[in-house]
N, C-alpha and C. Protein backbone atom coordinates (compact mmCIF):
# COMPACT_ATOMS: atom_id res chain seq x y z
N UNK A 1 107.36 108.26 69.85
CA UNK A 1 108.62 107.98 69.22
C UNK A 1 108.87 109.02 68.14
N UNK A 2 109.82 109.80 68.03
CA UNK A 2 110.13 110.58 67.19
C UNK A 2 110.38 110.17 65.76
N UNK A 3 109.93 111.06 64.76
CA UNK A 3 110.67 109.97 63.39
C UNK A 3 112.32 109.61 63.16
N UNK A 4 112.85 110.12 63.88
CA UNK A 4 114.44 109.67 63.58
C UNK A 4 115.01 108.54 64.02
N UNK A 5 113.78 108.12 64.73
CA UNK A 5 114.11 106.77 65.92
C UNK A 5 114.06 105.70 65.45
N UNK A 6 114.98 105.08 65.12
CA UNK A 6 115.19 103.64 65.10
C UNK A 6 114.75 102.62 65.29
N UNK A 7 113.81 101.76 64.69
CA UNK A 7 112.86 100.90 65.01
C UNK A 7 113.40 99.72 65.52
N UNK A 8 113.38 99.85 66.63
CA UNK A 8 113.80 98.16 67.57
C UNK A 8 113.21 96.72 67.64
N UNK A 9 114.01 96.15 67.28
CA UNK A 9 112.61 94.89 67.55
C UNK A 9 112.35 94.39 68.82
N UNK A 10 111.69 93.48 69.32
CA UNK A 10 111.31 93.30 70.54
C UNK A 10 112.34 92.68 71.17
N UNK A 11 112.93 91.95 70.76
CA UNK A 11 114.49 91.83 71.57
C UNK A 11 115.28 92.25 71.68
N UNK A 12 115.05 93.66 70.62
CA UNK A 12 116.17 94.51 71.29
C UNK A 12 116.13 95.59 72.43
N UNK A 13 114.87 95.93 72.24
CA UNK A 13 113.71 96.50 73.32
C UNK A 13 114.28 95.79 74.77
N UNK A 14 114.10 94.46 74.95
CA UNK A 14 114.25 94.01 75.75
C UNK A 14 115.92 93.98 76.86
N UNK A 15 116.39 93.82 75.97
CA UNK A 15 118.13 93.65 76.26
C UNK A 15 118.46 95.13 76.28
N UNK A 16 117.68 96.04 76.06
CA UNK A 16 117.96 97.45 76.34
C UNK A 16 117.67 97.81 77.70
N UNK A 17 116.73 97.19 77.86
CA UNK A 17 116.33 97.35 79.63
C UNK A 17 116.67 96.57 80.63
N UNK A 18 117.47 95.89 79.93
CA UNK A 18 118.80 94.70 80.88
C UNK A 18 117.62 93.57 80.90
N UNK A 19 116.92 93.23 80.31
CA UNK A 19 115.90 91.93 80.81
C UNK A 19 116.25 90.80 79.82
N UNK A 20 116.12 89.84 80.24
CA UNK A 20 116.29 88.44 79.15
C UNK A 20 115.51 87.03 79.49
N UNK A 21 115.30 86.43 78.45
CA UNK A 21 114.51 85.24 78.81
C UNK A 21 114.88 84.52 80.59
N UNK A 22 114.00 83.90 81.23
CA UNK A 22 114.31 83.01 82.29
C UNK A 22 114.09 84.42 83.15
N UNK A 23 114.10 85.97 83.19
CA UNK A 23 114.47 87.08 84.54
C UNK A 23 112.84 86.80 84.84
N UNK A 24 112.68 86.92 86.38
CA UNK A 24 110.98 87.37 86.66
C UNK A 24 110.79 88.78 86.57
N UNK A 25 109.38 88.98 86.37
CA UNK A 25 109.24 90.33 86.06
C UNK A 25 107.75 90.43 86.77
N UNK A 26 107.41 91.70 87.06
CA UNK A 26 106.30 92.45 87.62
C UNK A 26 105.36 93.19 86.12
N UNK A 27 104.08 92.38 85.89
CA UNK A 27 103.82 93.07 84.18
C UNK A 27 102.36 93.63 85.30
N UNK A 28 102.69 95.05 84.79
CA UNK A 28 102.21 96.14 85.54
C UNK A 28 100.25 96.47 85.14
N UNK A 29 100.19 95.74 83.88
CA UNK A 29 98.70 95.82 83.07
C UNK A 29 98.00 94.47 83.67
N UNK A 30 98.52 93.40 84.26
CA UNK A 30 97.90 92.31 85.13
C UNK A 30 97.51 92.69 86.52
N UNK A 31 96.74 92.48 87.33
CA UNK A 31 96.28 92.53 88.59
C UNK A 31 95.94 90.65 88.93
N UNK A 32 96.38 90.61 90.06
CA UNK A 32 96.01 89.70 91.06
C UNK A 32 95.40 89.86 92.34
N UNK A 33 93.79 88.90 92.01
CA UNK A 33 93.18 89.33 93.18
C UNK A 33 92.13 90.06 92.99
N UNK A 34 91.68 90.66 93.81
CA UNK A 34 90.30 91.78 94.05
C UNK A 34 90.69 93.04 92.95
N UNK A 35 89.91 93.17 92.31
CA UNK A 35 90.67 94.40 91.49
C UNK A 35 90.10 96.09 92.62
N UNK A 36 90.39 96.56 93.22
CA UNK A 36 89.94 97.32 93.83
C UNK A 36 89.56 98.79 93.05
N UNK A 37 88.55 100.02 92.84
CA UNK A 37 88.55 100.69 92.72
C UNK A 37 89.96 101.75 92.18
N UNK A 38 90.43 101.82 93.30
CA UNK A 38 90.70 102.95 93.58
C UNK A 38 92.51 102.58 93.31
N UNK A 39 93.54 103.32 93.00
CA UNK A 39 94.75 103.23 92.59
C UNK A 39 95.68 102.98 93.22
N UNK A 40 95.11 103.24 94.53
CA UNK A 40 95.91 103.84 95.87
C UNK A 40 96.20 102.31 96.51
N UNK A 41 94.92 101.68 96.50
CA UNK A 41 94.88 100.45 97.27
C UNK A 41 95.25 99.81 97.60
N UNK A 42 95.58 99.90 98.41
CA UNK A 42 97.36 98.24 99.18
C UNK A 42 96.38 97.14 98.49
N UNK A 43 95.41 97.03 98.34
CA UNK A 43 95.39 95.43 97.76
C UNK A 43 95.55 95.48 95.81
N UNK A 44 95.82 95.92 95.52
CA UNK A 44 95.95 96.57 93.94
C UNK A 44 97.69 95.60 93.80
N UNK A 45 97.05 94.93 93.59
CA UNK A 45 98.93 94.38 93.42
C UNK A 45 99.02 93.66 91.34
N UNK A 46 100.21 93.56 90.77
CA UNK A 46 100.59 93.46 89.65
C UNK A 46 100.92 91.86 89.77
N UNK A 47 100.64 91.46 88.87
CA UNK A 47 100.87 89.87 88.33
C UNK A 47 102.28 89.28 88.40
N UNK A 48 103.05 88.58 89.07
CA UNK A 48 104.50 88.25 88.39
C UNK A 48 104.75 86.83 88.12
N UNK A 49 105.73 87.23 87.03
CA UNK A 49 105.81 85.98 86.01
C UNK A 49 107.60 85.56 85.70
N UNK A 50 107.45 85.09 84.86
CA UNK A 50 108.70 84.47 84.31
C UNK A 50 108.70 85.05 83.03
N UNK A 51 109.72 85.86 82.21
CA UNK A 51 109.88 85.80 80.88
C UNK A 51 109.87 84.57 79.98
N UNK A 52 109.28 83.99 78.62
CA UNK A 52 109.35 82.94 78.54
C UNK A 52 109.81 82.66 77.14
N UNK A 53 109.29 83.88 76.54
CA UNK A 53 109.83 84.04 75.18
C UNK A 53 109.62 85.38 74.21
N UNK A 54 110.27 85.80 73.44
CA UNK A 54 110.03 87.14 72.39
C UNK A 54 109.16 86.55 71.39
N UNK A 55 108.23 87.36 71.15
CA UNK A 55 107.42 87.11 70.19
C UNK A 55 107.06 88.39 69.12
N UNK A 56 107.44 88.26 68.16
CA UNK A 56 107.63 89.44 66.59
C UNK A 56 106.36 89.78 66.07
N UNK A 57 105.21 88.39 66.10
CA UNK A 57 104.29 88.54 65.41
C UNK A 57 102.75 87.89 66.25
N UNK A 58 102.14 88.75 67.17
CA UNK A 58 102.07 90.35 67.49
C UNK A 58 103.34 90.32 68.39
N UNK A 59 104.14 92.00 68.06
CA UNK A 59 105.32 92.04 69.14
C UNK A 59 104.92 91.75 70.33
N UNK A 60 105.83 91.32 71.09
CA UNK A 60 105.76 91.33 72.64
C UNK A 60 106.48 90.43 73.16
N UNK A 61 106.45 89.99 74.42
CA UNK A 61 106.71 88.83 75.22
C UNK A 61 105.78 87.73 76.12
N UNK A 62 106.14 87.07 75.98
CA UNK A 62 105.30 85.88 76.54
C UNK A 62 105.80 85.62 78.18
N UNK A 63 105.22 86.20 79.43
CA UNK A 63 105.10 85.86 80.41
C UNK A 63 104.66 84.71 81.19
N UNK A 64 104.98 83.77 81.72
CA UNK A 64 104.64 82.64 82.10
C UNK A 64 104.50 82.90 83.70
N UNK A 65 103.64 82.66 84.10
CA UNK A 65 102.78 82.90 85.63
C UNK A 65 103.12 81.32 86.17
N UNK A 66 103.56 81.25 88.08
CA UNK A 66 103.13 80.36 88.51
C UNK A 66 102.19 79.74 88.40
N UNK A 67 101.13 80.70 88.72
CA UNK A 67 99.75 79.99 89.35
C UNK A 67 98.68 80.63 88.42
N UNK A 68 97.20 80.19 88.08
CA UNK A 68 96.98 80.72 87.33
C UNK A 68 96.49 82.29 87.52
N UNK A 69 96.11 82.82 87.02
CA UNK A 69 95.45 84.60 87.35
C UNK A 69 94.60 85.46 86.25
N UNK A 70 93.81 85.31 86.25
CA UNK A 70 92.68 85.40 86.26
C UNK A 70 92.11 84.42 84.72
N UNK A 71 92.57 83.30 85.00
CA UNK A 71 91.86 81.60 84.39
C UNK A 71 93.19 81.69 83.40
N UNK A 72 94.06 81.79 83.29
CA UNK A 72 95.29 81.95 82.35
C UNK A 72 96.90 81.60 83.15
N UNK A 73 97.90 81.02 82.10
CA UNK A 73 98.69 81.01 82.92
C UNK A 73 99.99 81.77 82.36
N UNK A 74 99.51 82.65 81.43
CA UNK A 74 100.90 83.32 80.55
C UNK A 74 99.87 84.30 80.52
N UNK A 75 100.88 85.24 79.78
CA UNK A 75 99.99 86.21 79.21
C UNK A 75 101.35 86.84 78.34
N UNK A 76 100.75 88.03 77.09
CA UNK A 76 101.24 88.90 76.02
C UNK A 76 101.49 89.97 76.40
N UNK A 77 102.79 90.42 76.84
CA UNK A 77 102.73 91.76 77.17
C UNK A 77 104.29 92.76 76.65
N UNK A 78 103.81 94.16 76.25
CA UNK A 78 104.67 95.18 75.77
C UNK A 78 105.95 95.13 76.98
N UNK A 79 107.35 95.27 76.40
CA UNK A 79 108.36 95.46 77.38
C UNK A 79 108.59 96.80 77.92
N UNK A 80 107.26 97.28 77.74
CA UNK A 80 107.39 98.73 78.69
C UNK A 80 106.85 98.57 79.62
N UNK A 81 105.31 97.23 79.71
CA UNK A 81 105.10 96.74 80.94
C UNK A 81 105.58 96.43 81.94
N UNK A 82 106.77 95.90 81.69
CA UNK A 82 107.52 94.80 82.52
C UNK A 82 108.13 96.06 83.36
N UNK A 83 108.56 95.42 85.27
CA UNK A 83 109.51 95.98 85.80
C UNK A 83 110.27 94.38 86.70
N UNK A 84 111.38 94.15 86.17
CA UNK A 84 112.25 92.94 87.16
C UNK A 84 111.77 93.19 88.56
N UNK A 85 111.57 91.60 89.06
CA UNK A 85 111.57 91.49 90.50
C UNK A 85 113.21 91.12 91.00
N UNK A 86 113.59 92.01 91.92
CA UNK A 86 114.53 91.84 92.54
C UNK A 86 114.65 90.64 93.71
N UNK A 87 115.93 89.53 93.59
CA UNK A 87 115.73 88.76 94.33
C UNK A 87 116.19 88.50 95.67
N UNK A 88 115.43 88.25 96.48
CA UNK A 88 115.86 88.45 97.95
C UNK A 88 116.93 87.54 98.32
């Protein structure tokens, strides 16, 4: 971040990248499943969740998971993580 840059808070972060409470999202630092080696791996897949809430203090967002993954059913994550699941 450059110094001239404008310090955003996490909801604004968020609504900058078109995302808002209730959107599902793909948080890219979760894995589900076998964690495999290697990067490439068709089984290497990303966690998806529900947005559930902004949180200031530590920043971030609170992801809410169907099912659990790996013994948890939310998790804390930066909105640079996140990519929206598009719905079929």
């Amino acid at each position: 971040m450059s110094a001239n840059a404008p310090n955003l808070t996490v909801a604004e972060q968020l609504a900058a990248r078109g995302l808002k409470i209730g959107d599902r999202v793909v948080v890219g630092s979760v894995l589900v499943g076998p964690i495999p080696r290697r990067k490439t791996d068709p089984r290497r897949r990303p966690a998806e969740g529900t947005i559930e809430a902004v949180v200031e203090d530590p920043p971030g967002i609170r992801i809410g998971f169907d099912h659990l993954v790996r013994g948890t059913d939310h998790c804390h994550a930066a909105v640079s993580e996140l990519t929206r699941v598009e719905s079929t």
